[in-house]
Protein backbone atom coordinates (compact mmCIF):
# COMPACT_ATOMS: atom_id res chain seq x y z
CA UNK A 1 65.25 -61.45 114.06
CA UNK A 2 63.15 -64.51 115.34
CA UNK A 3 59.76 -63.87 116.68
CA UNK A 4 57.09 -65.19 118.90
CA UNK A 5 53.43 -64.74 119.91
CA UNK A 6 53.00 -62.85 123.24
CA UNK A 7 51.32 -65.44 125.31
CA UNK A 8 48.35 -66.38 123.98
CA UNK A 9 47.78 -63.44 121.71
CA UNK A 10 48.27 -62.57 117.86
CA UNK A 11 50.84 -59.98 118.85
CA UNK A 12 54.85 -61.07 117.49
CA UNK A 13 57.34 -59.93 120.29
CA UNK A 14 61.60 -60.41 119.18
CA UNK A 15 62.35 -63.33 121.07
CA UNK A 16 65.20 -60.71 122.16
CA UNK A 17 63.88 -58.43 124.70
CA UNK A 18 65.79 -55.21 125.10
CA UNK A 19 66.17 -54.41 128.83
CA UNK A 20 66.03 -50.27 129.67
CA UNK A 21 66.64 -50.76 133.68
CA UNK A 22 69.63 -48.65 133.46
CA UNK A 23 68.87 -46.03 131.39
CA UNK A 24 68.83 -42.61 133.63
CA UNK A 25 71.59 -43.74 135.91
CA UNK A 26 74.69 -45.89 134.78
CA UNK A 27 73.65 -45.06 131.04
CA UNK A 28 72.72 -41.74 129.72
CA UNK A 29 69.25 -40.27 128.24
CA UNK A 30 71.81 -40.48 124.35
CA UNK A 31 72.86 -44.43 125.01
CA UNK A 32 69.01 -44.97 125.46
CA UNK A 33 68.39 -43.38 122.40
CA UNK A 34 71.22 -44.83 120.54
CA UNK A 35 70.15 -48.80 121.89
CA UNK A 36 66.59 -47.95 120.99
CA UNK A 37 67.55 -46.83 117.25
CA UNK A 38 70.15 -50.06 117.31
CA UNK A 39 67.14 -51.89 118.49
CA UNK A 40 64.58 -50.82 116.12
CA UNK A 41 67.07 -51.00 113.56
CA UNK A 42 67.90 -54.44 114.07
CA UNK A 43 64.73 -55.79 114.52
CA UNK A 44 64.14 -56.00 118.35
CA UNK A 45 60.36 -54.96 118.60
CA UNK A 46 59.88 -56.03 122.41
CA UNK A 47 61.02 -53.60 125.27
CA UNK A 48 60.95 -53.90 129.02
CA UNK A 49 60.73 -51.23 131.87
CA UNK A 50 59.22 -50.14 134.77
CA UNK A 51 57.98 -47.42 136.75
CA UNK A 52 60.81 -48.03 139.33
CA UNK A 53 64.22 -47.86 136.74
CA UNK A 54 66.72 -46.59 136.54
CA UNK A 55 68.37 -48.75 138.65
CA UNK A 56 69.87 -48.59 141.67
CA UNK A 57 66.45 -47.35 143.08
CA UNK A 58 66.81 -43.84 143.99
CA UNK A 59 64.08 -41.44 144.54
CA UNK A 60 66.11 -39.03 142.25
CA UNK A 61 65.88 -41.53 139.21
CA UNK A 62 62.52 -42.97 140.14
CA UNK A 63 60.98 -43.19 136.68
CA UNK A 64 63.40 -41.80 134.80
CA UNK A 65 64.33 -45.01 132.23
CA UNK A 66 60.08 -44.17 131.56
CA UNK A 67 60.81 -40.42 130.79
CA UNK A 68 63.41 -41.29 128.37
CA UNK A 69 61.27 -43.69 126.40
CA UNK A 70 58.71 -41.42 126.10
CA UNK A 71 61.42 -38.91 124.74
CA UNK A 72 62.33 -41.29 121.78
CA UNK A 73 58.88 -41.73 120.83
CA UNK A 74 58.57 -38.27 120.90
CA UNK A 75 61.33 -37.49 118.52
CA UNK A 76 61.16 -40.45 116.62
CA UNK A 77 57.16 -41.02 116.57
CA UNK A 78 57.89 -44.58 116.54
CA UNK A 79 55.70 -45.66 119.19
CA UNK A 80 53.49 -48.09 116.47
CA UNK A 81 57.07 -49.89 116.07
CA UNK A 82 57.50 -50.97 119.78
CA UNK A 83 55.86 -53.66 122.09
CA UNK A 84 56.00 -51.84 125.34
CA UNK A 85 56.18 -53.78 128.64
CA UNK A 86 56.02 -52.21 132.00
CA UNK A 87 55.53 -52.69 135.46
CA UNK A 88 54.11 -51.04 138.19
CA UNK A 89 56.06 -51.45 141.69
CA UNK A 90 55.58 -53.93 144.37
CA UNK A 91 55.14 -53.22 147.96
CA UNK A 92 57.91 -51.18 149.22
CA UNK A 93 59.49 -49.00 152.17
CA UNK A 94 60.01 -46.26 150.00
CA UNK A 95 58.07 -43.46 150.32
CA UNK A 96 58.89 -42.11 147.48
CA UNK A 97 56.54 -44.31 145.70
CA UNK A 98 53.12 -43.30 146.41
CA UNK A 99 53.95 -43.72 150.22
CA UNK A 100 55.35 -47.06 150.31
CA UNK A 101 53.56 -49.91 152.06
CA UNK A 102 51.32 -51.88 149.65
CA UNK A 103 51.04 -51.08 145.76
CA UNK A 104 48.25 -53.55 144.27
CA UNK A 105 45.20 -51.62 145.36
CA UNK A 106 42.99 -49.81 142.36
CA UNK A 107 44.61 -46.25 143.92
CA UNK A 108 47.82 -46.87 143.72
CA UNK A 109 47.33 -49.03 140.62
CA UNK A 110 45.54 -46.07 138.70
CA UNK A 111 48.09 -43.69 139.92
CA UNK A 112 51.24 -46.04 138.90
CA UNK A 113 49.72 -46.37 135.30
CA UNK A 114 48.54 -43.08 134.49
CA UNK A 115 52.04 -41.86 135.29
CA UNK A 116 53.79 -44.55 133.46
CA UNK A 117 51.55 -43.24 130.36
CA UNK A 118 52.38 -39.63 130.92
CA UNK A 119 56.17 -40.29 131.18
CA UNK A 120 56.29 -42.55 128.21
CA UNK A 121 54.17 -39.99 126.22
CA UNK A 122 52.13 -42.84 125.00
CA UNK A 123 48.01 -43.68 125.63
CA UNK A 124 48.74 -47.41 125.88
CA UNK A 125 50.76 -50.38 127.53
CA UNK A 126 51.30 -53.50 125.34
CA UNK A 127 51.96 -55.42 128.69
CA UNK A 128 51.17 -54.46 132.28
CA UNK A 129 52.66 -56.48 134.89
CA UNK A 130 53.15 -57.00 138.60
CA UNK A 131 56.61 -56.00 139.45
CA UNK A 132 57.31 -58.86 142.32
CA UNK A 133 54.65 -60.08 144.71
CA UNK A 134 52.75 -58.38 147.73
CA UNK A 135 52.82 -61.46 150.20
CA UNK A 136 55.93 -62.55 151.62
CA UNK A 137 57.12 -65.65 149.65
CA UNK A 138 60.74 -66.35 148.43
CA UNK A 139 62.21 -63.39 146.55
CA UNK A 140 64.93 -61.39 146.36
CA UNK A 141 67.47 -64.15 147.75
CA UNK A 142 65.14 -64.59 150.72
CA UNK A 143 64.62 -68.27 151.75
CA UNK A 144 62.85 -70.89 154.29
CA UNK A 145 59.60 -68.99 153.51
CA UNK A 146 56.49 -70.52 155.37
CA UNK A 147 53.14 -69.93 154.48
CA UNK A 148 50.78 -67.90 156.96
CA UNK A 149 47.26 -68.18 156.42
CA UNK A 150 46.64 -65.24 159.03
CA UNK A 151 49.30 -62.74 157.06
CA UNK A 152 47.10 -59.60 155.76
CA UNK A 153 49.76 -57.45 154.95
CA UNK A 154 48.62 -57.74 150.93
CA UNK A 155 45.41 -57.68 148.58
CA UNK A 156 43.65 -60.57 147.58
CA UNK A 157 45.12 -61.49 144.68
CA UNK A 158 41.44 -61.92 143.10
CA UNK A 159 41.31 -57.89 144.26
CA UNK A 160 44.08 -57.54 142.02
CA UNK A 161 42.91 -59.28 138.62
CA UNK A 162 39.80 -57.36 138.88
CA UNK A 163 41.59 -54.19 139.05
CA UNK A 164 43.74 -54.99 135.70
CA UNK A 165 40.44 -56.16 134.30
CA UNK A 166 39.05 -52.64 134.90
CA UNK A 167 42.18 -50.93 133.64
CA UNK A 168 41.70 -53.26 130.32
CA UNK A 169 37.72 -52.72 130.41
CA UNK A 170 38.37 -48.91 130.23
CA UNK A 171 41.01 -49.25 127.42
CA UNK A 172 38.73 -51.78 125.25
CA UNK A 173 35.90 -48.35 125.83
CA UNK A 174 38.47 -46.07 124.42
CA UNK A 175 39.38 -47.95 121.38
CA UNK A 176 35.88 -48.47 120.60
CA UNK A 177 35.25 -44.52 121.20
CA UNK A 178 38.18 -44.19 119.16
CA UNK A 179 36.97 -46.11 116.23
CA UNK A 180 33.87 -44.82 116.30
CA UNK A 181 35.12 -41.40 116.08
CA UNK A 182 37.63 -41.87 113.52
CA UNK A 183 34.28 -43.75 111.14
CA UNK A 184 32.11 -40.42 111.69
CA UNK A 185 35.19 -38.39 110.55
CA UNK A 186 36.12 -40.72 107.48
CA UNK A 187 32.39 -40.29 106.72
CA UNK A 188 31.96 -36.63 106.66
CA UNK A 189 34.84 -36.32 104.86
CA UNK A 190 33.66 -38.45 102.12
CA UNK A 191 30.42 -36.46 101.97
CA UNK A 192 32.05 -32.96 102.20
């Protein structure tokens, strides 16, 4: 398997990404499992999915493709093995999703990763990411778009950035809580 640097990180990502949109609808809870074991297996470290799949969007599969992830790691406590992408939903008419309407504020934000977390069983995200935009621009086969400089419908996208910079503030103050924890324990074990 060939791999890559995540952006500008030190982290090496397959340059094959395996794709989990369908897992909970047209593919079973077992083919997840047996395409993450053939995945792992084989190399492919990188994994995508988000807090909408399985796919079609139905409010009866809405995060399923996360619970079965968070399955696997359960039962194969591989979690260490996997770079973990996800994505938390754009603005939407379903209500389903934490009432529709717009998705990028630090509410729904917090709510749409904290459940991610729970349904994956896991207590981090390798990469958190914006699942289309909140303005109207071209997307979804729409075209002719034409910017309006009096549209509000959306949150500044400056708004936005600070509220992933919180959500990777608060991680970087568990990790160091972490750390510091696991030092006092290594140390009183060494002296008991």
């Amino acid at each position: 398997m060939n791999y890559k640097k995540l952006g500008s990180t030190d982290v090496d990502v397959s340059t094959i990404c395996l794709g989990t949109m369908t897992w909970g609808e047209q593919n079973s809870k077992a083919d997840g499992f047996e395409q993450m074991d053939y995945a792992i297996d084989n190399g492919v470290n990188f994994w995508d999915t988000a807090e909408i799949y399985a796919i079609p969007m139905r409010e009866e599969t809405y995060g399923e493709t996360e619970n079965i992830i968070g399955e696997w790691f359960k039962k194969t406590k591989k979690r260490d093995k996997v770079i973990l992408a996800t994505k938390v939903s754009g603005p939407t008419s379903k209500e389903y999703i934490r009432g529709g309407g717009c998705s990028y504020d630090k509410k729904s934000m917090s709510e749409a990763l904290e459940k991610s977390l729970k349904r994956m069983q896991t207590d981090y995200i390798d990469l958190y990411q914006l699942h289309w935009p909140e303005r109207n621009t071209n997307f979804f086969g729409k075209q002719g778009y034409e910017h309006d400089s009096n549209e509000k419908n959306w949150i500044a996208f400056e708004e936005i950035l600070e509220n992933l910079k919180k959500f990777v503030d608060a991680l970087m103050k568990l990790v160091l809580l972490k750390s510091r924890l696991e030092n006092k324990v290594v140390c009183w074990l060494t002296h008991h």
